[in-house]
N, C-alpha and C. Protein backbone atom coordinates (compact mmCIF):
# COMPACT_ATOMS: atom_id res chain seq x y z
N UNK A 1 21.13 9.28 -0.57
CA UNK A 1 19.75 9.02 -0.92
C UNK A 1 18.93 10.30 -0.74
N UNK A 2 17.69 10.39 -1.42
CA UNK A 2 17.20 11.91 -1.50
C UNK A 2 15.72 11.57 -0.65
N UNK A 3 15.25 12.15 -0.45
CA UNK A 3 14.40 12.31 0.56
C UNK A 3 12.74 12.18 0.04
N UNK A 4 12.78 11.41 -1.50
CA UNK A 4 11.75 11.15 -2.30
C UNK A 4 12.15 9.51 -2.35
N UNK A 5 11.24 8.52 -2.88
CA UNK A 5 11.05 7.55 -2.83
C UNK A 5 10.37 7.25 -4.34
N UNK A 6 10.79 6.33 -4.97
CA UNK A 6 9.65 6.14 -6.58
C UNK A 6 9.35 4.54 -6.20
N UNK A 7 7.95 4.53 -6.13
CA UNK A 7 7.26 3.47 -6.10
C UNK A 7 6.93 2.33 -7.21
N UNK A 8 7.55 1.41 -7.59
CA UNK A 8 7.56 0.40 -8.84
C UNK A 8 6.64 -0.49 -8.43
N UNK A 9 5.48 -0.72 -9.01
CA UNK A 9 4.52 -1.96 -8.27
C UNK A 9 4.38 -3.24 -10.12
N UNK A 10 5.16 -4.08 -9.75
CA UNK A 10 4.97 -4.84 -11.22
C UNK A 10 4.12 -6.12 -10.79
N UNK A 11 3.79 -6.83 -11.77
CA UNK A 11 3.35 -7.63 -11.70
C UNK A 11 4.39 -8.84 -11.74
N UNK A 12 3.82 -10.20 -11.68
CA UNK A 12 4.95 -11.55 -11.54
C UNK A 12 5.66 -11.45 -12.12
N UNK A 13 5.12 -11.13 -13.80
CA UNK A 13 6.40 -11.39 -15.36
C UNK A 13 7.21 -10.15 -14.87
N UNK A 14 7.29 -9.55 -14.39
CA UNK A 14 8.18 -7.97 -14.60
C UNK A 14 7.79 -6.84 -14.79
N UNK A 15 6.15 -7.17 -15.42
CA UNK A 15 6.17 -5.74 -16.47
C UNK A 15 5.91 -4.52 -15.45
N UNK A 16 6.33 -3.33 -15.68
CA UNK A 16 5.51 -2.29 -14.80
C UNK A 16 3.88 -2.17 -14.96
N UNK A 17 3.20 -2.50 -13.24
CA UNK A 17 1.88 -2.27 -13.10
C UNK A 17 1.58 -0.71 -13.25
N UNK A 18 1.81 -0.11 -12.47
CA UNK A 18 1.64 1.08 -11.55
C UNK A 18 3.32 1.90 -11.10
N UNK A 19 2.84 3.59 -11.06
CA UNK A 19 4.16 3.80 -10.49
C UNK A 19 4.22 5.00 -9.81
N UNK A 20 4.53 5.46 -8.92
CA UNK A 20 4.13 7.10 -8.15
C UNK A 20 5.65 7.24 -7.34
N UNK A 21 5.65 8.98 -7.02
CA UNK A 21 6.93 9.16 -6.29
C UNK A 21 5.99 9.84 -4.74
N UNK A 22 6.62 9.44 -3.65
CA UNK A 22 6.16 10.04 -2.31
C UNK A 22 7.69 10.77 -1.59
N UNK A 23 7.12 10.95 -0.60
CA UNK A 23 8.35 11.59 0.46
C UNK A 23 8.45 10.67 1.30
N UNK A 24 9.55 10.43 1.74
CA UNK A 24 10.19 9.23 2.62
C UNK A 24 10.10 10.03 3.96
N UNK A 25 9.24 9.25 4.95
CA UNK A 25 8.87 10.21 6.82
C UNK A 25 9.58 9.38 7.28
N UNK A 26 10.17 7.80 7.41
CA UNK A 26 10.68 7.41 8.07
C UNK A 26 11.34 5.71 8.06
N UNK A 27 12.08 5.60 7.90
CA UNK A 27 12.81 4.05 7.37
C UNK A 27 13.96 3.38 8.43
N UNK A 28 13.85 2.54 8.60
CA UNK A 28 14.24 1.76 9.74
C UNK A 28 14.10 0.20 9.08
N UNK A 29 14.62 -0.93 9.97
CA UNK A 29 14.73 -2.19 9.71
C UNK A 29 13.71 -3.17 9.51
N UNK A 30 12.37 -2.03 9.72
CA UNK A 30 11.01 -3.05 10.06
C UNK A 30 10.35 -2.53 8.78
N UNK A 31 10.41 -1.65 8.35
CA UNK A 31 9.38 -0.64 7.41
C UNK A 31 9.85 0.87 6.74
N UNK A 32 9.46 1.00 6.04
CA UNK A 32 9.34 2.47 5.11
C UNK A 32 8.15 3.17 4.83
N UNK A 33 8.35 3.92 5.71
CA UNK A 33 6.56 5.20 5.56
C UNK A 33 7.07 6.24 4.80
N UNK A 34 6.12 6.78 3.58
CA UNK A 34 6.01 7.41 2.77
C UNK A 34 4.93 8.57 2.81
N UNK A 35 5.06 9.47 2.63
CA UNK A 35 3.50 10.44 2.64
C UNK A 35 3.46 11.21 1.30
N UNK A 36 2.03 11.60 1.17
CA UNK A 36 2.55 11.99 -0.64
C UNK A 36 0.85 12.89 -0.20
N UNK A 37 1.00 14.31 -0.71
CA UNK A 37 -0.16 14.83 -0.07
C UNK A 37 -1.04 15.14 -1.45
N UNK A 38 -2.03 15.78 -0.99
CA UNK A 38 -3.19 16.16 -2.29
C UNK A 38 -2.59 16.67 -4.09
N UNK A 39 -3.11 16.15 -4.79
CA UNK A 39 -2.14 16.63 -6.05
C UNK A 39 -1.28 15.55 -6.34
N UNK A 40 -0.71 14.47 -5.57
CA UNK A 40 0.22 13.27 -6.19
C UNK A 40 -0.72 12.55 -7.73
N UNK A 41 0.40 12.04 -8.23
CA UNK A 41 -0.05 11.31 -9.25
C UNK A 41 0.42 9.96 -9.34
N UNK A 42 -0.73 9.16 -9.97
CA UNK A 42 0.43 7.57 -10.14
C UNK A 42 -0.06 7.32 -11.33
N UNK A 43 0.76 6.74 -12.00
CA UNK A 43 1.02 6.47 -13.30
C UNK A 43 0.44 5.18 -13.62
N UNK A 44 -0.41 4.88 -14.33
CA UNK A 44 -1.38 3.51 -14.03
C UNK A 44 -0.87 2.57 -15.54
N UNK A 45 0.65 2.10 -15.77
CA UNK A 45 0.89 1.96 -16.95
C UNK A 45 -0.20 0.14 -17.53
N UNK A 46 -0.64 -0.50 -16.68
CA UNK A 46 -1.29 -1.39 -16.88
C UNK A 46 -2.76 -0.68 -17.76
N UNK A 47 -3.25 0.11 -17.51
CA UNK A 47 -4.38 0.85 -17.81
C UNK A 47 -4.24 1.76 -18.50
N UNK A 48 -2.95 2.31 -18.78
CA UNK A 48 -2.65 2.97 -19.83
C UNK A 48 -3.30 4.57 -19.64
N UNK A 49 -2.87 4.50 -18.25
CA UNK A 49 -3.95 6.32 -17.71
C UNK A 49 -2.75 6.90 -16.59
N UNK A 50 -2.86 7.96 -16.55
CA UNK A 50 -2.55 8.71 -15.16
C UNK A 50 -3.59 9.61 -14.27
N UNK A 51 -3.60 9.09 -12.67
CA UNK A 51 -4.28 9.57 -12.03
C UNK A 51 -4.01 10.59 -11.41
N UNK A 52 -4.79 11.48 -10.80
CA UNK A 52 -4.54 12.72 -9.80
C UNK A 52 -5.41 12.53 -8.42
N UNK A 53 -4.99 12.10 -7.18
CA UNK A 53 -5.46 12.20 -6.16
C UNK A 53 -5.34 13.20 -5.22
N UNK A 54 -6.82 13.62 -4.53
CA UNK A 54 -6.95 14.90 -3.46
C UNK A 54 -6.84 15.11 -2.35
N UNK A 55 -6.79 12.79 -1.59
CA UNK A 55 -6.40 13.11 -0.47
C UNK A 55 -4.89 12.82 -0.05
N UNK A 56 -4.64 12.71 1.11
CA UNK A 56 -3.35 12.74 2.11
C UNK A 56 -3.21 11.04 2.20
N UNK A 57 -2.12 10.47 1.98
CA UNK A 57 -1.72 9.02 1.86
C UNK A 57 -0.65 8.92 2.44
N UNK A 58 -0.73 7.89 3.48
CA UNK A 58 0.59 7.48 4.16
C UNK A 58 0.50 5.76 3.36
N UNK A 59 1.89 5.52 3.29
CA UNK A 59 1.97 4.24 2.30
C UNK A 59 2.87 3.87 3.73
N UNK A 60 3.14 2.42 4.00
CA UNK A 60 3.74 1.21 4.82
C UNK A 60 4.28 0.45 4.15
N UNK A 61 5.69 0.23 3.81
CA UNK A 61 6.46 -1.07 3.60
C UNK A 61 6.78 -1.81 4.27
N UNK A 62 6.34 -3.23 4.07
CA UNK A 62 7.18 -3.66 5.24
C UNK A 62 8.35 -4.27 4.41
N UNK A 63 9.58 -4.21 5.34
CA UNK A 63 10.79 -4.94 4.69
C UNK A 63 10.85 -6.20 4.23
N UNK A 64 10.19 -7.29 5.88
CA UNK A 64 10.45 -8.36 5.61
C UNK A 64 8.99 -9.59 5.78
N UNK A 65 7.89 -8.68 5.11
CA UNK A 65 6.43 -9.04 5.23
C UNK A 65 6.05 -9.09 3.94
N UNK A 66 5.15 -10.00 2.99
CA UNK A 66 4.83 -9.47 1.85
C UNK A 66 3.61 -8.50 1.58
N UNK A 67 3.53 -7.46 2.17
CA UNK A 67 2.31 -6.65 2.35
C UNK A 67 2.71 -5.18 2.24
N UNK A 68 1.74 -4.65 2.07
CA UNK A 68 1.56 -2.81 2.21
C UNK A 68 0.54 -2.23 3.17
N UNK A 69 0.81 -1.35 3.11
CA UNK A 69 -0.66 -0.96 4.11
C UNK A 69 -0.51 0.60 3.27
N UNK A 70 -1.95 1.24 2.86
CA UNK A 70 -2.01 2.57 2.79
C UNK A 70 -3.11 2.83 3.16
N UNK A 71 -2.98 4.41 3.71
CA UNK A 71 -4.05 4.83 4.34
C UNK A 71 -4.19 6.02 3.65
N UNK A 72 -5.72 6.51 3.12
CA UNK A 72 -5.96 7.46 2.57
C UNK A 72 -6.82 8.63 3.50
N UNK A 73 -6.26 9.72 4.01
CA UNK A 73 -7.42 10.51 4.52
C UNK A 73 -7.86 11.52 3.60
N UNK A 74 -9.24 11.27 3.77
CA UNK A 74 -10.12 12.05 2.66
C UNK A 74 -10.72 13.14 3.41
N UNK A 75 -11.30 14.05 2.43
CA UNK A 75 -11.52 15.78 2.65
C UNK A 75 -12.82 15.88 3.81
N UNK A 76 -13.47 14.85 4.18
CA UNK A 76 -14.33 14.77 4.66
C UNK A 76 -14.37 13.84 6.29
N UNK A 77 -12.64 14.13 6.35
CA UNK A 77 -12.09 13.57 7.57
C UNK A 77 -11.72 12.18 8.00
N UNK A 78 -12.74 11.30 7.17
CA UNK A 78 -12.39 9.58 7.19
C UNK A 78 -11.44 9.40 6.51
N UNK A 79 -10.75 7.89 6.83
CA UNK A 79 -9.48 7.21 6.89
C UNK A 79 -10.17 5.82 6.16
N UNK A 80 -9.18 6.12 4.43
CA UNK A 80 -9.63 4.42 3.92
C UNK A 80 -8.60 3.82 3.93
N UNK A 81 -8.39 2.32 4.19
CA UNK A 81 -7.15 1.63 4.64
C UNK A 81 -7.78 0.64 3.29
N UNK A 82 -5.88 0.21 2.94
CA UNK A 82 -5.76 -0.67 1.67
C UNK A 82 -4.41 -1.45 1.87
N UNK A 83 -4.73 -2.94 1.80
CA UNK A 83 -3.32 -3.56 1.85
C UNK A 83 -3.36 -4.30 0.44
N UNK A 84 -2.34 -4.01 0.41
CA UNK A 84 -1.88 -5.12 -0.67
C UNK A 84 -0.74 -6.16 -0.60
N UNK A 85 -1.32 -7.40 -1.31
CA UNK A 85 -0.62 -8.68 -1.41
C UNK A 85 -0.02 -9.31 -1.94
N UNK A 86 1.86 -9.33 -2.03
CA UNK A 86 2.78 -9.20 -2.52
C UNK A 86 3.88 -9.67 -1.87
N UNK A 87 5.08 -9.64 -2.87
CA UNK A 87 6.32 -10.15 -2.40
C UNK A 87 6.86 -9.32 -1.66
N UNK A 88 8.06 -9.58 -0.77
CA UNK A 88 8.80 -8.45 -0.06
C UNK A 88 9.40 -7.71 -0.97
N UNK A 89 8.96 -6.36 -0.88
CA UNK A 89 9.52 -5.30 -1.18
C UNK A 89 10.85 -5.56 -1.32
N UNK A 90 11.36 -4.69 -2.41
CA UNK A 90 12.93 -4.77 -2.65
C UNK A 90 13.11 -3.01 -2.66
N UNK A 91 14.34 -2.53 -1.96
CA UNK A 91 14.71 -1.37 -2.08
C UNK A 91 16.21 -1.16 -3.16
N UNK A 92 16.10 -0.20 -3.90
CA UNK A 92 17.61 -0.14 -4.52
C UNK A 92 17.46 1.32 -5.04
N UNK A 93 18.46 2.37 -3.99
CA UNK A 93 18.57 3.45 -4.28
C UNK A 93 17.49 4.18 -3.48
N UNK A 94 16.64 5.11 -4.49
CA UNK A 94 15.90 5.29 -4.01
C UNK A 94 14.54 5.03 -4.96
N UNK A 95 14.31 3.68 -4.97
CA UNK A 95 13.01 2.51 -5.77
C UNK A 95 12.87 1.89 -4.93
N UNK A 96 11.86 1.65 -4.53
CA UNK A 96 11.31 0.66 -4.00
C UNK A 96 10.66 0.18 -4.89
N UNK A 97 10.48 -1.47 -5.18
CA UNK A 97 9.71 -2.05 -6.04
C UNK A 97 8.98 -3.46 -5.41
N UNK A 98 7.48 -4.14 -5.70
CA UNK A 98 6.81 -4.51 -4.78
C UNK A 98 6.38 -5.28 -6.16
N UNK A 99 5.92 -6.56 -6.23
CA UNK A 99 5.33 -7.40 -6.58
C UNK A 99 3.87 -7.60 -6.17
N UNK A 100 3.04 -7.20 -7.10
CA UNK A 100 1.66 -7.01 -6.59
C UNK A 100 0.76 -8.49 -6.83
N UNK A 101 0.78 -9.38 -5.93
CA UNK A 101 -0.27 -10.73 -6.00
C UNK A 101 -1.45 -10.61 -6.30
N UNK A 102 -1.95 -9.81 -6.67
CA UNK A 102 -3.52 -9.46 -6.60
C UNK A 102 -4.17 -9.03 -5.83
N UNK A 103 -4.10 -10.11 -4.48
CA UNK A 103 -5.22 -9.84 -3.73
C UNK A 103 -4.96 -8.71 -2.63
N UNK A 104 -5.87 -8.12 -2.41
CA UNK A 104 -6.29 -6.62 -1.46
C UNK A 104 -7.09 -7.40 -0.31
N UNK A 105 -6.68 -6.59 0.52
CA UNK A 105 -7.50 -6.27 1.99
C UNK A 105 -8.21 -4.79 2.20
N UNK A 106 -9.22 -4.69 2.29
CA UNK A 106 -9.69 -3.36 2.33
C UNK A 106 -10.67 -3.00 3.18
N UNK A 107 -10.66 -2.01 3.93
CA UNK A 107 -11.19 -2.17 5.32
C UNK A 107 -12.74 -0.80 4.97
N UNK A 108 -13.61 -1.31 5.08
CA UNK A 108 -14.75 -0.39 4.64
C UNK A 108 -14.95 0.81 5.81
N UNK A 109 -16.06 1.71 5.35
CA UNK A 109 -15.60 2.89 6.28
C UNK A 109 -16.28 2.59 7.78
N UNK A 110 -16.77 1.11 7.82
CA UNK A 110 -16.94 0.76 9.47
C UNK A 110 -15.80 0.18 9.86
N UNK A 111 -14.86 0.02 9.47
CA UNK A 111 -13.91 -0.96 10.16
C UNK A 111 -13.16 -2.29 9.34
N UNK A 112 -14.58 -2.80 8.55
CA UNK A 112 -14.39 -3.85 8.32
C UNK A 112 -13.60 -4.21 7.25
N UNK A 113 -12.70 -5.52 7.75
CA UNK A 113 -12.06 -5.64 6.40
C UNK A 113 -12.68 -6.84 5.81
N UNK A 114 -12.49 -6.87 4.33
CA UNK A 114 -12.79 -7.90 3.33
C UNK A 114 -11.99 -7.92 2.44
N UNK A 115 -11.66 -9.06 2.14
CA UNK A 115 -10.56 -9.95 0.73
C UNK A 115 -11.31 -9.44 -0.63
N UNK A 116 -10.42 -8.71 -1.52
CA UNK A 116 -11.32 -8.61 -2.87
C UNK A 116 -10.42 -9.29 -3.49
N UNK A 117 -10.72 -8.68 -5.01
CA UNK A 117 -9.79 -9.47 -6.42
C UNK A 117 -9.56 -11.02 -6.30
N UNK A 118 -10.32 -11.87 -5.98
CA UNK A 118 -10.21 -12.99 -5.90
C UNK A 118 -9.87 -13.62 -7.35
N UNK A 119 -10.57 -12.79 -7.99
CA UNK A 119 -11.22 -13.59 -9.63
C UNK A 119 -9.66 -13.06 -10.13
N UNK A 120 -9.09 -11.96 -10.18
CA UNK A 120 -7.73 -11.68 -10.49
C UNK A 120 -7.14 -12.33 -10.09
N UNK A 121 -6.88 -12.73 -8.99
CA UNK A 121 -5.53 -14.30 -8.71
C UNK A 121 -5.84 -15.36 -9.11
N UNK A 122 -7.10 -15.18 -9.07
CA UNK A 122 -7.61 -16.83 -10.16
C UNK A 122 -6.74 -16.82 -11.39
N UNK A 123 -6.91 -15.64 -12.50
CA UNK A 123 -6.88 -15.42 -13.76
C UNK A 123 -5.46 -15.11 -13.68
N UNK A 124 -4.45 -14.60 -12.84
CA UNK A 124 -3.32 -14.29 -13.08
C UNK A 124 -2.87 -15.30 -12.32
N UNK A 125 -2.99 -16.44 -11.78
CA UNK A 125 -2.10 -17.52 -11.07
C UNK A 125 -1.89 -18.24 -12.02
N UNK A 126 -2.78 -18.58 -13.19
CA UNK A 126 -2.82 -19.67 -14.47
C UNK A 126 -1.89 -18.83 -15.27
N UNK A 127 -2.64 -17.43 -16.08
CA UNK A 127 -1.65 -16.61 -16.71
C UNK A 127 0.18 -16.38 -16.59
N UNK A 128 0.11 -16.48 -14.76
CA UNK A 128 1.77 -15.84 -14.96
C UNK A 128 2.18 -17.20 -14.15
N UNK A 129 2.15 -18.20 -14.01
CA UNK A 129 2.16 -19.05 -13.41
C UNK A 129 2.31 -19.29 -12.50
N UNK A 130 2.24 -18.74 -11.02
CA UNK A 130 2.28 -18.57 -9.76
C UNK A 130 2.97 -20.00 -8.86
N UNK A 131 3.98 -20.38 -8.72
CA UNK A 131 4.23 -21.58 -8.41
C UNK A 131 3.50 -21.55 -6.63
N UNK A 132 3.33 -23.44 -6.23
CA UNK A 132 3.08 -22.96 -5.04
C UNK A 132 3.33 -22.64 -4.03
N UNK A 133 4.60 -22.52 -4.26
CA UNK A 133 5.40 -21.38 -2.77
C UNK A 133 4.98 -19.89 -3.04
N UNK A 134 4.34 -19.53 -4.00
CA UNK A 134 3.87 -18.31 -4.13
C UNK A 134 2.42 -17.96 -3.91
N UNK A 135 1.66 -19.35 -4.41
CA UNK A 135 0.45 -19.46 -3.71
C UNK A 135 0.55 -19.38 -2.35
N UNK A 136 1.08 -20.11 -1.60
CA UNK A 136 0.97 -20.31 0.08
C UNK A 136 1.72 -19.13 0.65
N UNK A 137 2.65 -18.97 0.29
CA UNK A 137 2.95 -17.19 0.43
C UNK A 137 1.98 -16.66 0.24
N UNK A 138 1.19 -15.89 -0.18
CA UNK A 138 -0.16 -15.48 -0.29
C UNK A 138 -1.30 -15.81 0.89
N UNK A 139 -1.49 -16.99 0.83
CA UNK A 139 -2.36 -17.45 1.69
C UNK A 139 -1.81 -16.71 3.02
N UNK A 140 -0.67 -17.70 3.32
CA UNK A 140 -0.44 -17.18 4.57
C UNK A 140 0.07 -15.58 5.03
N UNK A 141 0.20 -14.89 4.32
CA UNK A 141 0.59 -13.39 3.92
C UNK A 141 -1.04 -13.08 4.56
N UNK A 142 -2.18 -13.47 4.03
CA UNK A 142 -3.56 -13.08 4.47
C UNK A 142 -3.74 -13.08 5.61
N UNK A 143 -3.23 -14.50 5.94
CA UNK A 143 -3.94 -14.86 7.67
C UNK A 143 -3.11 -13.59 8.59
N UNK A 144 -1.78 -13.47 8.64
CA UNK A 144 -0.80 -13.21 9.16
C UNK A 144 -0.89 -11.90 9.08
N UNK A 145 -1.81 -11.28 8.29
CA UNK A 145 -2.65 -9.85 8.19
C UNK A 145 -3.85 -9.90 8.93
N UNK A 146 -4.29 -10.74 8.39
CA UNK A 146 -5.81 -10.93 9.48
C UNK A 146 -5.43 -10.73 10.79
N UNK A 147 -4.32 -11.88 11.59
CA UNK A 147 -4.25 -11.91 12.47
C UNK A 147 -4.05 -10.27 13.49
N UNK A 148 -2.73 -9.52 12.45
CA UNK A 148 -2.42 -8.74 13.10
C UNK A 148 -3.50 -7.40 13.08
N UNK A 149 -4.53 -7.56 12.59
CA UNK A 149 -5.32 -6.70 12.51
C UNK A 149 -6.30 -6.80 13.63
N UNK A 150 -6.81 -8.31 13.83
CA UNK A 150 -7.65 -8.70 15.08
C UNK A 150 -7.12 -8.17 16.35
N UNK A 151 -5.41 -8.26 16.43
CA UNK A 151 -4.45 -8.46 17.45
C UNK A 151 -4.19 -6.36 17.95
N UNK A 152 -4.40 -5.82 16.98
CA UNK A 152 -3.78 -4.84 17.04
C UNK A 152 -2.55 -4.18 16.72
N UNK A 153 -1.75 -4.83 16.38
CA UNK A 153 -0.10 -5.66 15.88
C UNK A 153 0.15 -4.13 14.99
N UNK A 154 1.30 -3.55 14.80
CA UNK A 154 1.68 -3.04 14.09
C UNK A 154 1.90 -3.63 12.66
N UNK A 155 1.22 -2.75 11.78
CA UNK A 155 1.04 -1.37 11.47
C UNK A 155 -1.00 -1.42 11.55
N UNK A 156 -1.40 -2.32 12.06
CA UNK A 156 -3.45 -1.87 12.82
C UNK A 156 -3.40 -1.62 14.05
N UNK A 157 -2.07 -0.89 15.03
CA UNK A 157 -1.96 -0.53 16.20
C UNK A 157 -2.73 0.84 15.85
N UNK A 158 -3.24 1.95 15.10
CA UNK A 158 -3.45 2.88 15.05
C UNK A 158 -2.26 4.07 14.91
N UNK A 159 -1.10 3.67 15.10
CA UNK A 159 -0.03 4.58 15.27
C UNK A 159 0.16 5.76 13.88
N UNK A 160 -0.36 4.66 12.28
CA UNK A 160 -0.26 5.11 11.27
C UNK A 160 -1.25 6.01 10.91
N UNK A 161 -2.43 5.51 11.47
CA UNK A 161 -3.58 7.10 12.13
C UNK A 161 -3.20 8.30 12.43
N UNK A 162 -2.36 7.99 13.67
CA UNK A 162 -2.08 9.38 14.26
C UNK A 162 -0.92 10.28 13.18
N UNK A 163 -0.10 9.43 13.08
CA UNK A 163 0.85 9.60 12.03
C UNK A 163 0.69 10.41 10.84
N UNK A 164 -0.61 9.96 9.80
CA UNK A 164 -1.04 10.82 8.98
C UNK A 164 -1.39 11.53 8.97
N UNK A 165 -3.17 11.67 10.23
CA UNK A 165 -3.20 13.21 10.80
C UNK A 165 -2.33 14.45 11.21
N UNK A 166 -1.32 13.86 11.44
CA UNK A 166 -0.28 14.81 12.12
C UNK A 166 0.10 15.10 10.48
N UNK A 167 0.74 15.00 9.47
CA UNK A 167 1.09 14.79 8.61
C UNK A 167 0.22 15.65 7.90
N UNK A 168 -1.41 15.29 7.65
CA UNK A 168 -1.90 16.28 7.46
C UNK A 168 -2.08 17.75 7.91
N UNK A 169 -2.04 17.54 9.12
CA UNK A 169 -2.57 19.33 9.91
C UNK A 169 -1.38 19.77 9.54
N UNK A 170 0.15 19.06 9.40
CA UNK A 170 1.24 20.42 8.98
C UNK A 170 1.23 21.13 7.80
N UNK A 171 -0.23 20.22 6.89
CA UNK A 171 0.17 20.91 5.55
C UNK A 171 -0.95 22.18 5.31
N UNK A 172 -0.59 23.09 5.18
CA UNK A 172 -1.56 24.32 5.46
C UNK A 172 -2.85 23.93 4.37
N UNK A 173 -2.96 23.43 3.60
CA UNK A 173 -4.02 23.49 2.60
C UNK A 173 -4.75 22.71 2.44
N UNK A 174 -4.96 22.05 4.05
CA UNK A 174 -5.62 20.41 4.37
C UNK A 174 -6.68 20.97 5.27
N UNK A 175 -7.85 20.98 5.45
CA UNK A 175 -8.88 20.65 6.41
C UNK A 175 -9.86 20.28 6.35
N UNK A 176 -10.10 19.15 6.97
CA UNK A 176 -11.97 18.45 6.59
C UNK A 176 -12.77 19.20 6.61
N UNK A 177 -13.76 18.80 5.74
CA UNK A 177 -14.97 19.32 5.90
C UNK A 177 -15.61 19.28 6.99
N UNK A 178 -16.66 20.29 7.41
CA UNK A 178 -17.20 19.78 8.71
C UNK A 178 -19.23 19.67 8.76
């Protein structure tokens, strides 16, 4: 296996959503951390665009959770956190591919988190037909995030904080603004 990772994020039917390659920091039985620094691109094939991002991103798989966690540190030193809500990750080779449910957790730059894309799982639960073991998967995928976020629980222990910072300061062409 090579020491890059290609990220497949599809939607229910199959099709490719989204798609980016990172560097693999560390993989074990619980999770897969990825870092992908200023200059990555992801391929937005739903939207029919490709993006270019400037900050430092540590991405979180979990193996056997249906969730993500990424954390973006931006040039101006803050940390934006983004989960997304999905099936368990499947690994093969070196793909990882993730079933994206719609709904996001996104934590604003006080802390707080809030549920978006509601109106998207509305519109794509009818569309792709979401049975309801996939609904309640979902649901409870939320709480079970909530919880561990209230709790402190890995991966909202902060560890993935320190993690990226560190991650950043090794890369010479990183420093916040001040």
């Amino acid at each position: 296996m090579s020491e890059t990772r290609t990220v497949q994020v599809e939607k229910y039917d199959g099709s490719l959503h989204y798609e980016w390659t990172s560097r693999l920091i560390d993989e074990d039985d619980e999770r897969i951390l990825l870092y992908a620094g200023p200059g990555r691109t992801l391929q937005h094939h739903t939207r029919q665009a490709c993006y270019t991002y400037e900050s430092h991103s540590l991405e979180c798989f979990m193996r056997r959770d249906g969730f993500t966690v990424q954390l973006d540190l931006e040039k101006d030193g803050s940390i934006r956190h983004y989960c997304n809500i999905g099936l368990v990750p499947r690994l093969n080779e070196d793909v990882i591919t993730f079933i994206d449910l719609d709904l996001d957790l996104v934590a604003d730059r006080g802390g707080e988190w809030r549920l978006v894309d509601e109106d998207e799982f509305a519109v794509n639960r009818v569309r792709f037909g979401y049975p309801d073991d996939v609904v309640a998967h979902v649901w409870n995928t939320i709480a079970d995030v909530k919880r561990r976020i209230d709790s402190g629980a890995f991966p909202f222990d902060g560890s993935l904080e320190r993690r990226l910072l560190t991650l950043a300061k090794e890369q010479s062409s990183w420093s916040p603004s001040t």
